[in-house]
Every structure is written in structure tokens, then in C-alpha cells.
PDB file of N, CA and C in Angstrom:
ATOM      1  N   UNK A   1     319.346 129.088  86.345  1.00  0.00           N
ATOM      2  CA  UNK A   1     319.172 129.691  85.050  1.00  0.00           C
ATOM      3  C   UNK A   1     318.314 130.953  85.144  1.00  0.00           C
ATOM      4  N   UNK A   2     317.444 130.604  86.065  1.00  0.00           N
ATOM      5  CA  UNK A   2     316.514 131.933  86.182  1.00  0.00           C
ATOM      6  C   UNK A   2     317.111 133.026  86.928  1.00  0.00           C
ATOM      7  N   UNK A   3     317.860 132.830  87.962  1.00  0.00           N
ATOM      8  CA  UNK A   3     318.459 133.857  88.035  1.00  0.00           C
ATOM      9  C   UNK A   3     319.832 134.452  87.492  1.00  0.00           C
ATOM     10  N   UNK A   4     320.452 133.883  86.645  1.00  0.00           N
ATOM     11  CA  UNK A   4     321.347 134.335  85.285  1.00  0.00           C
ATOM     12  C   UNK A   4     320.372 135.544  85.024  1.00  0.00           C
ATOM     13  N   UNK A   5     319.135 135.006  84.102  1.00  0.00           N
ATOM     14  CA  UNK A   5     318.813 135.963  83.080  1.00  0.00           C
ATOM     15  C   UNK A   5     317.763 136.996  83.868  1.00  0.00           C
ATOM     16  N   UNK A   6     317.457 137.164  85.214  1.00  0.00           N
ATOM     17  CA  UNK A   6     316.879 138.020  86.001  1.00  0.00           C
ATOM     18  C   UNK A   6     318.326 139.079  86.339  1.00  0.00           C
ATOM     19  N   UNK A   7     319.540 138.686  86.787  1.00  0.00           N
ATOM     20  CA  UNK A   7     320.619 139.232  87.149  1.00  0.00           C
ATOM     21  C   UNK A   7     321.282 140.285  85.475  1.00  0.00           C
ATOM     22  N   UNK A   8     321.197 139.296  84.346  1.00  0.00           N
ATOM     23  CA  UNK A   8     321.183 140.018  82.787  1.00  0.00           C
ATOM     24  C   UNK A   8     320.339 141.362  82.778  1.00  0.00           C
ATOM     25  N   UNK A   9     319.127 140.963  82.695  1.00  0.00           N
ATOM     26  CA  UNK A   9     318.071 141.704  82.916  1.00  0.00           C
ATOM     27  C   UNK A   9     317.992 143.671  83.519  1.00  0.00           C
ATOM     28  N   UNK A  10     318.400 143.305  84.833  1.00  0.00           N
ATOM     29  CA  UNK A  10     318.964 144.480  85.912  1.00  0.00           C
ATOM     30  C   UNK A  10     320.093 144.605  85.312  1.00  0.00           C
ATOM     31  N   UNK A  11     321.338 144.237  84.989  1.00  0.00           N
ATOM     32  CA  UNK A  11     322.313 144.875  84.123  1.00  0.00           C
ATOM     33  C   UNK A  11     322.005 145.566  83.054  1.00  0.00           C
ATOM     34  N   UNK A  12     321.209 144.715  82.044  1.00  0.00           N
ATOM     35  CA  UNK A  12     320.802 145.502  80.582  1.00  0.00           C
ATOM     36  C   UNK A  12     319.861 147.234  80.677  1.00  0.00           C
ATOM     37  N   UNK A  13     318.978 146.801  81.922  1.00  0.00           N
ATOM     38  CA  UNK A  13     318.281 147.961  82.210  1.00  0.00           C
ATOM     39  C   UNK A  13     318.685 149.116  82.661  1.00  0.00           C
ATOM     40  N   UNK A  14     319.898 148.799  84.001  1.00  0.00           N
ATOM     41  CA  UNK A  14     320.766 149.681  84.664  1.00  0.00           C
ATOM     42  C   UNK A  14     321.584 150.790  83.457  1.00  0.00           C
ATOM     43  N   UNK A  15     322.180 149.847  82.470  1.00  0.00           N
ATOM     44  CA  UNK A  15     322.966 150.805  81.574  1.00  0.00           C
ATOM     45  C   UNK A  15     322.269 151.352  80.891  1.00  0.00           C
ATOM     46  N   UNK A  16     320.631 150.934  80.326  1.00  0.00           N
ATOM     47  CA  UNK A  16     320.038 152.226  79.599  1.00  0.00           C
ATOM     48  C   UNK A  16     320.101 153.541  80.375  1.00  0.00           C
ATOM     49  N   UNK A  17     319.677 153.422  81.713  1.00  0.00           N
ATOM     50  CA  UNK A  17     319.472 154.657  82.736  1.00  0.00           C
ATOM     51  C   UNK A  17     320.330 155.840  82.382  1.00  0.00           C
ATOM     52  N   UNK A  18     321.736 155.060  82.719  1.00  0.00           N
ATOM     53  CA  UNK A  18     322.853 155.502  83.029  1.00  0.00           C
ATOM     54  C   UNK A  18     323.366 156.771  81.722  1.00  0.00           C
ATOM     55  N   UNK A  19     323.590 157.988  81.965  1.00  0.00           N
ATOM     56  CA  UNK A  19     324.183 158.509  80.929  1.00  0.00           C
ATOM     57  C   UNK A  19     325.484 158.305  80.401  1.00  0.00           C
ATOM     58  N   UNK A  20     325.963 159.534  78.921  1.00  0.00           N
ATOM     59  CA  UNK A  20     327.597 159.205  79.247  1.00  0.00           C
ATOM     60  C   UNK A  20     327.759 160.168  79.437  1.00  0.00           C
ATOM     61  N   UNK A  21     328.789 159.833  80.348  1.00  0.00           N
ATOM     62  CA  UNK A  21     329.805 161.138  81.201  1.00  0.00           C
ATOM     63  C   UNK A  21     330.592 161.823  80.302  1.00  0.00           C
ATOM     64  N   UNK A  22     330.923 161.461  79.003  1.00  0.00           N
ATOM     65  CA  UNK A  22     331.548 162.206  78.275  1.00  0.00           C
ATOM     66  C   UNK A  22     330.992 163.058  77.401  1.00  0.00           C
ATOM     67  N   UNK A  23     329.690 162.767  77.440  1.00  0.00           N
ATOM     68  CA  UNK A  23     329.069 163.390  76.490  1.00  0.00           C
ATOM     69  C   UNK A  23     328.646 165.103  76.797  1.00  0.00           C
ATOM     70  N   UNK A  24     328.613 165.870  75.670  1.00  0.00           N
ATOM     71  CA  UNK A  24     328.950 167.479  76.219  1.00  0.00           C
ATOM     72  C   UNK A  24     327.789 168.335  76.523  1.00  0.00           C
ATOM     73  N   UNK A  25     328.062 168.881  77.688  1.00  0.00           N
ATOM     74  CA  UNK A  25     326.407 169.477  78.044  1.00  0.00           C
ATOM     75  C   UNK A  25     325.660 170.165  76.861  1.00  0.00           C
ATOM     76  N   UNK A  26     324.210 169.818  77.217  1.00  0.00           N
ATOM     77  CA  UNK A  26     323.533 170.470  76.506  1.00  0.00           C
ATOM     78  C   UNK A  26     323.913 172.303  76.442  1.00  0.00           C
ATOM     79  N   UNK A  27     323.870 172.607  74.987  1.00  0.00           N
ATOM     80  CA  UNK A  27     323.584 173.921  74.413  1.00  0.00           C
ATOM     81  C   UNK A  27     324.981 174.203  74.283  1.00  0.00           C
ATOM     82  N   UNK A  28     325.967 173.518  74.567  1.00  0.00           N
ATOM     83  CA  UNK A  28     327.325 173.904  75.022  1.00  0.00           C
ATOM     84  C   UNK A  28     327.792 174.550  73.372  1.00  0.00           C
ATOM     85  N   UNK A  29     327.378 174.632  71.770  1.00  0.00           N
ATOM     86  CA  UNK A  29     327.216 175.411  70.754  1.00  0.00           C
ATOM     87  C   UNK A  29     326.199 176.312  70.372  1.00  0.00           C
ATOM     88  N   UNK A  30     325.296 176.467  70.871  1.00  0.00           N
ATOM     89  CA  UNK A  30     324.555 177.383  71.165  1.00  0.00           C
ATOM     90  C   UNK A  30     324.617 178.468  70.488  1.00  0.00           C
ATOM     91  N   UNK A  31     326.025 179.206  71.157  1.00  0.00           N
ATOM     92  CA  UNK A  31     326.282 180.682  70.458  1.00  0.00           C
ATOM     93  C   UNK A  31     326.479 180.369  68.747  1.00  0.00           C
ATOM     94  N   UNK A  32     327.349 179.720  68.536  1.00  0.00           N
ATOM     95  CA  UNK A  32     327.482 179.223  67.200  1.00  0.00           C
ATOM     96  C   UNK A  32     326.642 178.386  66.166  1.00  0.00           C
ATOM     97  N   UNK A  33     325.787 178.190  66.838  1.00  0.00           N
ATOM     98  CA  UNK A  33     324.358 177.604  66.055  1.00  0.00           C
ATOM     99  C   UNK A  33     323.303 179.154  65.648  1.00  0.00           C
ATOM    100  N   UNK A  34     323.619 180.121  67.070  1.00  0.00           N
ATOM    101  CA  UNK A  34     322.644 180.816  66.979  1.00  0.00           C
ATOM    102  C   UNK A  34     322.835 182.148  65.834  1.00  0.00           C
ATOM    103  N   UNK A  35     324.125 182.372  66.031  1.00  0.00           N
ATOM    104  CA  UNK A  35     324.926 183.260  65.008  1.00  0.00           C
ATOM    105  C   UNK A  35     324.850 182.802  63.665  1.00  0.00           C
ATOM    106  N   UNK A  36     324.745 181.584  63.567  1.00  0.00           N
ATOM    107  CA  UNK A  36     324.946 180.913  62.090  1.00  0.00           C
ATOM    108  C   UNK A  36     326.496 181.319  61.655  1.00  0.00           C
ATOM    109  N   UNK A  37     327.283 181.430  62.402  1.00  0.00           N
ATOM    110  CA  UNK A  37     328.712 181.661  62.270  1.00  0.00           C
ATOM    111  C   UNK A  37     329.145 180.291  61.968  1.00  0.00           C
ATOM    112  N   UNK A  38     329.951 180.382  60.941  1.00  0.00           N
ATOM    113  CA  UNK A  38     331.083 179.022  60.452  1.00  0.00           C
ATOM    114  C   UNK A  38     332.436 179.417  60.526  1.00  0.00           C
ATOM    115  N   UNK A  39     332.832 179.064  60.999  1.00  0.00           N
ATOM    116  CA  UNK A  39     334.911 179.136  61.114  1.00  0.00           C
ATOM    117  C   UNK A  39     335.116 179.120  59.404  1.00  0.00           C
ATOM    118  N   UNK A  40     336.239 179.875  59.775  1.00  0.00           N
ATOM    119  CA  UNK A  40     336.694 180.030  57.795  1.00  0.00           C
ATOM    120  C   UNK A  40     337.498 178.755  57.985  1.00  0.00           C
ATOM    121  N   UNK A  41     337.834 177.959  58.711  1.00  0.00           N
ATOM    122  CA  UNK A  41     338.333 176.788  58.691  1.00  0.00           C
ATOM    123  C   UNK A  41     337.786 175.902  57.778  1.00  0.00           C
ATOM    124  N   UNK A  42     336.372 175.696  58.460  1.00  0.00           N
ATOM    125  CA  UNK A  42     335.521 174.451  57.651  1.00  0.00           C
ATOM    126  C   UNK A  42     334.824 175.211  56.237  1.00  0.00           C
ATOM    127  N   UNK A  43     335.095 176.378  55.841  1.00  0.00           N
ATOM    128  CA  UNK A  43     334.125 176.872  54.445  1.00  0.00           C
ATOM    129  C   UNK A  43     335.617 176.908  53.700  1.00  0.00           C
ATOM    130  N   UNK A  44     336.731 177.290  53.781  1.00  0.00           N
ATOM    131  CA  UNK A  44     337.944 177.335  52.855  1.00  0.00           C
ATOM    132  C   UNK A  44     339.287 176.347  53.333  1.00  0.00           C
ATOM    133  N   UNK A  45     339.337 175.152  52.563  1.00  0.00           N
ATOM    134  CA  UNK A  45     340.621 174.708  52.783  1.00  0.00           C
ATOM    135  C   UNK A  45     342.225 174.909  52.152  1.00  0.00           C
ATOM    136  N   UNK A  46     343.235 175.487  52.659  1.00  0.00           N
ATOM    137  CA  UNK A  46     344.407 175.555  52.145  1.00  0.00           C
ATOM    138  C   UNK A  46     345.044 174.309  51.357  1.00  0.00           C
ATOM    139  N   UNK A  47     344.863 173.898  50.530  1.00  0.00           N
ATOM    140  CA  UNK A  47     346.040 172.736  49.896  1.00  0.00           C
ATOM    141  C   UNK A  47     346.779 172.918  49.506  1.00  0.00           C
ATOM    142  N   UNK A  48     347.673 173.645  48.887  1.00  0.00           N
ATOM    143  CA  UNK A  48     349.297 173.795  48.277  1.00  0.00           C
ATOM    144  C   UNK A  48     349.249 175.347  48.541  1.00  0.00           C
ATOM    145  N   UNK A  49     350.431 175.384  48.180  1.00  0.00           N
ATOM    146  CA  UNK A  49     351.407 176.909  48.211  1.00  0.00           C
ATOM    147  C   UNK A  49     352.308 176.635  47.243  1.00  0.00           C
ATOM    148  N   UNK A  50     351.921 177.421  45.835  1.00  0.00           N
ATOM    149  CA  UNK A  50     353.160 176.798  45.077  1.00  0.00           C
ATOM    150  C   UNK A  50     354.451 178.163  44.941  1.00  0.00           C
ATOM    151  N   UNK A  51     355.435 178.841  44.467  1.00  0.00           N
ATOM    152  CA  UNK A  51     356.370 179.810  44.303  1.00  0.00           C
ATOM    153  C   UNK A  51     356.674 179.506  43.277  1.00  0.00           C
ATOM    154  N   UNK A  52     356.448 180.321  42.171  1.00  0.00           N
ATOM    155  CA  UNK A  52     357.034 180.141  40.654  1.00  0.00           C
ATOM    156  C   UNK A  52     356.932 181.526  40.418  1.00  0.00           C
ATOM    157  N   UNK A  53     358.351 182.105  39.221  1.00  0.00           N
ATOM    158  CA  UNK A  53     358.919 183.032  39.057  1.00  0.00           C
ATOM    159  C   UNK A  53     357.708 184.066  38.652  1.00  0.00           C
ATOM    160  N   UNK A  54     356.300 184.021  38.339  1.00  0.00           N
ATOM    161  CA  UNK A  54     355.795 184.991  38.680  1.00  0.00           C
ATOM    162  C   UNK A  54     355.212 185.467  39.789  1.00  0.00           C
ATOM    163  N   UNK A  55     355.681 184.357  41.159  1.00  0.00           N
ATOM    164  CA  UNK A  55     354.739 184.896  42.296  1.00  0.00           C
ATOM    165  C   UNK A  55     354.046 183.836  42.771  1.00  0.00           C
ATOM    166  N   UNK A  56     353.915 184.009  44.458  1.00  0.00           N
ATOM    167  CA  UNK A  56     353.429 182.744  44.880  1.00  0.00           C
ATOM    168  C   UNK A  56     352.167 182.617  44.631  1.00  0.00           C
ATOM    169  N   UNK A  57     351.716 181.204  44.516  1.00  0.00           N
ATOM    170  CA  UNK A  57     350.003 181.131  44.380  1.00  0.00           C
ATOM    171  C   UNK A  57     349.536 179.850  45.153  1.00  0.00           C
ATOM    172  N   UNK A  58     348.506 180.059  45.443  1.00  0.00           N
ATOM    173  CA  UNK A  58     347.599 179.402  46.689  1.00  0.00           C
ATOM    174  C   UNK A  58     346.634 178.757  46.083  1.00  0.00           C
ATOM    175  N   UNK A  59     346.347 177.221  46.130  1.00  0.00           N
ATOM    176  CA  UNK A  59     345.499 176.542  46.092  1.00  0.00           C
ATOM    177  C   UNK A  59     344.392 176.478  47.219  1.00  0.00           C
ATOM    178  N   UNK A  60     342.922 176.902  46.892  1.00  0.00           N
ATOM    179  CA  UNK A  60     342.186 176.658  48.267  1.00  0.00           C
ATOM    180  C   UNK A  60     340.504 176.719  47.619  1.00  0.00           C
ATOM    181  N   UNK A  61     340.178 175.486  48.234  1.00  0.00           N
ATOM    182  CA  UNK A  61     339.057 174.815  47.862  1.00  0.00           C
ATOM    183  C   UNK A  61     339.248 174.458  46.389  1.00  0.00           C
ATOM    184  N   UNK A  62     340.373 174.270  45.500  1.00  0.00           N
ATOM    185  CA  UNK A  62     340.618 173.619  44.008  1.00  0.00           C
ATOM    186  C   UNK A  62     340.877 175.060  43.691  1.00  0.00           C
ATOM    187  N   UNK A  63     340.766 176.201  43.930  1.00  0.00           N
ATOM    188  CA  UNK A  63     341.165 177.378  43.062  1.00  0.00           C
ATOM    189  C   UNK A  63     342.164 177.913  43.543  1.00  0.00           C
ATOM    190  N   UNK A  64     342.826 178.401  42.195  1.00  0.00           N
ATOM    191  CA  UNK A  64     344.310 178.837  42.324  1.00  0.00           C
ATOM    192  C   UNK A  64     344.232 180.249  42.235  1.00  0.00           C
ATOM    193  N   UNK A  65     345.144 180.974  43.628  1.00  0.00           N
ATOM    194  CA  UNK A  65     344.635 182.002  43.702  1.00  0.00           C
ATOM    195  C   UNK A  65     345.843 182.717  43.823  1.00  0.00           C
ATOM    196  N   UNK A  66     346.239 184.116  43.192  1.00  0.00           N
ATOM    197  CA  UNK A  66     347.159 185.187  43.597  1.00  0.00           C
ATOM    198  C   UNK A  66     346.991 186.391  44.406  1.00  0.00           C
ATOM    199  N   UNK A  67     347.855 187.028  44.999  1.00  0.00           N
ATOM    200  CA  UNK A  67     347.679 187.878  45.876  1.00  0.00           C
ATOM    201  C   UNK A  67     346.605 188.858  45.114  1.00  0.00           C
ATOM    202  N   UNK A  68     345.876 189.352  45.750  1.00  0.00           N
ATOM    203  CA  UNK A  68     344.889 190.064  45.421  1.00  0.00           C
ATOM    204  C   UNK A  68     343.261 189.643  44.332  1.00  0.00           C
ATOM    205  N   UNK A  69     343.533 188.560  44.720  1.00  0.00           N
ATOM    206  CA  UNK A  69     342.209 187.971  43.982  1.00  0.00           C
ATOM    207  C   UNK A  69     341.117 187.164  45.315  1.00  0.00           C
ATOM    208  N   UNK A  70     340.018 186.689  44.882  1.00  0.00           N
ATOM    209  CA  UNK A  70     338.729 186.683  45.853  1.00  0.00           C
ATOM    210  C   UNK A  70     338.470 185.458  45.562  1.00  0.00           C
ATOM    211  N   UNK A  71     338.084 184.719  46.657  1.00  0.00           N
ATOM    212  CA  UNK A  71     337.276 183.616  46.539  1.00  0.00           C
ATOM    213  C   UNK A  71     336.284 183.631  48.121  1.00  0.00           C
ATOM    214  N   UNK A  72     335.023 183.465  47.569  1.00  0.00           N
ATOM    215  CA  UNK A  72     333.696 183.930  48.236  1.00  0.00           C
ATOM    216  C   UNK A  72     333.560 185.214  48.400  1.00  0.00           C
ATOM    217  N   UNK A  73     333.870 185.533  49.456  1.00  0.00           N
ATOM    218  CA  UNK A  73     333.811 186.756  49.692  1.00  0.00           C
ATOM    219  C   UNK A  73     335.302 187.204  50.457  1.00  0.00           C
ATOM    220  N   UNK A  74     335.983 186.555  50.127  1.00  0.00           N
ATOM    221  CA  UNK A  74     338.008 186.729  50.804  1.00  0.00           C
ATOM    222  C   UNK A  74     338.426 187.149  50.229  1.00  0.00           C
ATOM    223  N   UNK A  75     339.286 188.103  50.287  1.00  0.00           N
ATOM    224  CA  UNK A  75     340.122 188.996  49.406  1.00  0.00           C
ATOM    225  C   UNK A  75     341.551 188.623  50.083  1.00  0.00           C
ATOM    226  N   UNK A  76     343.013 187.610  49.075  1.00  0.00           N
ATOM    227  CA  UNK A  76     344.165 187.125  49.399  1.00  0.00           C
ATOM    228  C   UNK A  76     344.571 188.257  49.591  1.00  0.00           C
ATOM    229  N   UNK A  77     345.629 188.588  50.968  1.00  0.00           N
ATOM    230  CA  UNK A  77     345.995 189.315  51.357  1.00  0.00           C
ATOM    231  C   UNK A  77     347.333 189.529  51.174  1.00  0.00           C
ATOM    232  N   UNK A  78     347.699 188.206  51.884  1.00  0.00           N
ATOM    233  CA  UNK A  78     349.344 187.654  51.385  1.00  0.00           C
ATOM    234  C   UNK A  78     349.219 186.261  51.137  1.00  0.00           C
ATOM    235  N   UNK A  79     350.441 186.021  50.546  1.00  0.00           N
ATOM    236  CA  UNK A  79     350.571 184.599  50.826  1.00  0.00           C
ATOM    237  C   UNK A  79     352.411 184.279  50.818  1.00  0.00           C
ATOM    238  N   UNK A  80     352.776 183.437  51.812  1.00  0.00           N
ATOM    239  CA  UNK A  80     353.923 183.129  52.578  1.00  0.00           C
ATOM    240  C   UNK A  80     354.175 181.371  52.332  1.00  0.00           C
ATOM    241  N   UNK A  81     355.327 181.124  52.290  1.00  0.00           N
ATOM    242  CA  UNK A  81     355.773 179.684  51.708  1.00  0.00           C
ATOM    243  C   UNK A  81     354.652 179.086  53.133  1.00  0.00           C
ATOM    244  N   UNK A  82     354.317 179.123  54.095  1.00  0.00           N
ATOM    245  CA  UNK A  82     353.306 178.281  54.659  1.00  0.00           C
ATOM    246  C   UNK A  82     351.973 178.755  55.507  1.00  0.00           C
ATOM    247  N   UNK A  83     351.700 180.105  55.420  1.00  0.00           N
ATOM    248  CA  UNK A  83     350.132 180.726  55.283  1.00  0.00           C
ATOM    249  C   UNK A  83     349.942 181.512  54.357  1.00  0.00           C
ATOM    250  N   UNK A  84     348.588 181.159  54.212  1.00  0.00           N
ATOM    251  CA  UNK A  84     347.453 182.370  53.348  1.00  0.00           C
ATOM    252  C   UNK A  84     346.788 183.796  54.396  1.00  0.00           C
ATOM    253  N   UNK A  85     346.905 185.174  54.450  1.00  0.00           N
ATOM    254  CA  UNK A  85     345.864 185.557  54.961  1.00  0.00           C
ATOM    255  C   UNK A  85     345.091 186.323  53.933  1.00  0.00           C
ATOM    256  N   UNK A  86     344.160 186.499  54.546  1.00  0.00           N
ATOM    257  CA  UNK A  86     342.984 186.644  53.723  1.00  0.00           C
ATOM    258  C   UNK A  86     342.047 187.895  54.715  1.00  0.00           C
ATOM    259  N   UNK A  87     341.131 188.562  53.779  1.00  0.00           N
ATOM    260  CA  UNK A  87     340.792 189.529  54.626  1.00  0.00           C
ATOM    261  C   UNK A  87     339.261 189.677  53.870  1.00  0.00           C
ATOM    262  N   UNK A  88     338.266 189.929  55.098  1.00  0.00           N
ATOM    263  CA  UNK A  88     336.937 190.316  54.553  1.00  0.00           C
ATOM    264  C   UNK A  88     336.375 190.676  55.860  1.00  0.00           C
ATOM    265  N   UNK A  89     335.569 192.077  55.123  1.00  0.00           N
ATOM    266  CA  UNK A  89     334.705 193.036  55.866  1.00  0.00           C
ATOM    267  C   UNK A  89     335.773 193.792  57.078  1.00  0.00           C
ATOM    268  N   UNK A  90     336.759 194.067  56.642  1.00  0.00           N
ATOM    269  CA  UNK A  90     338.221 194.726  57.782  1.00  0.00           C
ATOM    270  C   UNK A  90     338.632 193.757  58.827  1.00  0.00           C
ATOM    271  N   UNK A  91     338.328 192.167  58.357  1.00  0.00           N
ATOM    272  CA  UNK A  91     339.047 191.364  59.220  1.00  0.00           C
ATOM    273  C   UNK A  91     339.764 190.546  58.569  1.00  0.00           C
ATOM    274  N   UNK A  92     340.975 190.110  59.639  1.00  0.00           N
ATOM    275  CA  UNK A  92     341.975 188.976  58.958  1.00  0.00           C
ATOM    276  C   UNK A  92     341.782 187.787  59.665  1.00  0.00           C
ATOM    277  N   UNK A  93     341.881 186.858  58.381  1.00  0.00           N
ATOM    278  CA  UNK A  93     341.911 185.617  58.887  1.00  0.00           C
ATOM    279  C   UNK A  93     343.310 184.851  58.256  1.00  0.00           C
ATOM    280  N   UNK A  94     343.916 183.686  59.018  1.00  0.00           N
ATOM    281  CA  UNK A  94     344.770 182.922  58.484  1.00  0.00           C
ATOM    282  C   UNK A  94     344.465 181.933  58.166  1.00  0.00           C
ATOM    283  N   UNK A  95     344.974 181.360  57.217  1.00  0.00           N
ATOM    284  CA  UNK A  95     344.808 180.035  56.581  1.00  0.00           C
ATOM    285  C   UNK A  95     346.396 179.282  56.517  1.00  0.00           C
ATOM    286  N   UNK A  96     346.556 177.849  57.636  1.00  0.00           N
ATOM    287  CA  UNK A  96     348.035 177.481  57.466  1.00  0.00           C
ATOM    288  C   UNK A  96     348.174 176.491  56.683  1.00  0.00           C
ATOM    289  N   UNK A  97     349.169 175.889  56.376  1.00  0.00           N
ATOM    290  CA  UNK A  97     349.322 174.302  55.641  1.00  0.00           C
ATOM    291  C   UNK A  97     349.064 173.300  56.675  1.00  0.00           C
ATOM    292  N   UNK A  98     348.783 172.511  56.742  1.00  0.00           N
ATOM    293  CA  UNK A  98     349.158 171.261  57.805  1.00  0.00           C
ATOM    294  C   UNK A  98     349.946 170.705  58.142  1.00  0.00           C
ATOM    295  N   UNK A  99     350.891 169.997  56.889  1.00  0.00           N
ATOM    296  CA  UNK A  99     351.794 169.364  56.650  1.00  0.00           C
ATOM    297  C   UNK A  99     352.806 170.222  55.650  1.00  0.00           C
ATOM    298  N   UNK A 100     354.370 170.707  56.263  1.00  0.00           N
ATOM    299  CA  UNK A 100     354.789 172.004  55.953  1.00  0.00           C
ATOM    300  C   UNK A 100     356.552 171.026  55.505  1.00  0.00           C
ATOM    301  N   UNK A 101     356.218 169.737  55.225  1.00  0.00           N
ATOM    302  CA  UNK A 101     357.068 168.732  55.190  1.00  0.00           C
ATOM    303  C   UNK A 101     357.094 169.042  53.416  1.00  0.00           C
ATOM    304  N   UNK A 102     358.733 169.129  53.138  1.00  0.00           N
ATOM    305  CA  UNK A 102     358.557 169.563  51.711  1.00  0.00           C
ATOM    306  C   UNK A 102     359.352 168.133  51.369  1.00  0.00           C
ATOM    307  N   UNK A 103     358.550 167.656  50.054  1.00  0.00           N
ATOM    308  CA  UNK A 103     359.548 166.212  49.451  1.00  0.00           C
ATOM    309  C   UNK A 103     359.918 166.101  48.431  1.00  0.00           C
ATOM    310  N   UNK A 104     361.187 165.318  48.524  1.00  0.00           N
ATOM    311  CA  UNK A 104     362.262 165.309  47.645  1.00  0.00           C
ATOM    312  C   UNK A 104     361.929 164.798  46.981  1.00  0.00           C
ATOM    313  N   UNK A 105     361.923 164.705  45.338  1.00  0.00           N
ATOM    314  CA  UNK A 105     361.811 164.151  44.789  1.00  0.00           C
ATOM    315  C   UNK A 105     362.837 163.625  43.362  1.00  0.00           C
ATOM    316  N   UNK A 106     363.365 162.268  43.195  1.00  0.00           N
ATOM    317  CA  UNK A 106     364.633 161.992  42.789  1.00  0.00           C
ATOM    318  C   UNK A 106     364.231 161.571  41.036  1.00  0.00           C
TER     319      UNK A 106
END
């Protein structure tokens, strides 16, 4: 019995030591922590693309938006049955749908 829980023991201890190998080197975001840069990914999400006879319009973050209108600081550039681009400070960014699966509905 005593050596069960002496043999437990050296196991339980061994795996604190041990790191994980998967885990991602230190600083490896760094640049992007240090910039305070955010991907327009995670600050604006695309949800619908709708096309109605006055013109397509873009749902993103709950606001419905037409070509040439702003949300934050984005100015809609175009918008296409499955991206948004968008443009701020003389750069473009895209915004796609995810799921580009259109359904029928009876």
C-alpha cells in the first residue's frame, strides 16, 4: 500500500513539472498587444446582405447599412450579394458572409 501511494505521489508531482507542449510561446502576440491593433474582424460583424429594389443593404453589428454610410469610423464602400468592403483612413477592408447557403423557403 505504501508503495502504491509513494509511486501516486512521483506521478502527481512529475506532471506538475512537466509543461504543455502545445501551449504557444511566450510573447508570440506581442506585436498586437503592443499596437493595440484589433482586426476589423472581431470590432464589426457581417450578418445579412439583403437586395431590395432600392439597393443592397448590409446588416453589421445590428445596423443596417447602405453604400455610402459609416459605422465607427468605416465608410461602406460596396456591397456584393456576399461581401461588404469598407474603407477607413485610405484602407480597404473586407467583410464576408460565412454561411453564403441561401434557403428556400416554402
Amino acid at each position: 500500500m505504501k508503495i502504491l501511494f509513494v509511486c501516486s505521489f512521483f506521478m502527481l508531482s512529475s506532471q506538475l513539472v512537466m509543461a504543455d507542449p502545445t501551449r504557444p510561446a511566450p510573447g508570440w502576440q506581442a506585436d498586437a498587444l503592443q499596437t493595440g491593433a484589433v482586426p476589423i474582424t472581431e470590432t464589426l460583424k457581417l450578418q445579412l446582405i439583403k437586395d431590395s429594389p432600392q439597393g443592397k443593404t448590409a446588416l453589421i453589428n445590428g445596423q443596417l447599412l447602405r453604400k455610402g454610410q459609416s459605422i465607427k469610423h468605416y465608410t461602406v464602400e460596396d456591397i456584393t450579394a456576399q461581401q461588404v468592403t469598407l474603407e477607413a483612413n485610405g484602407e480597404r477592408h473586407v467583410l464576408s458572409l460565412l454561411n453564403t447557403a441561401i434557403k428556400q423557403y416554402e
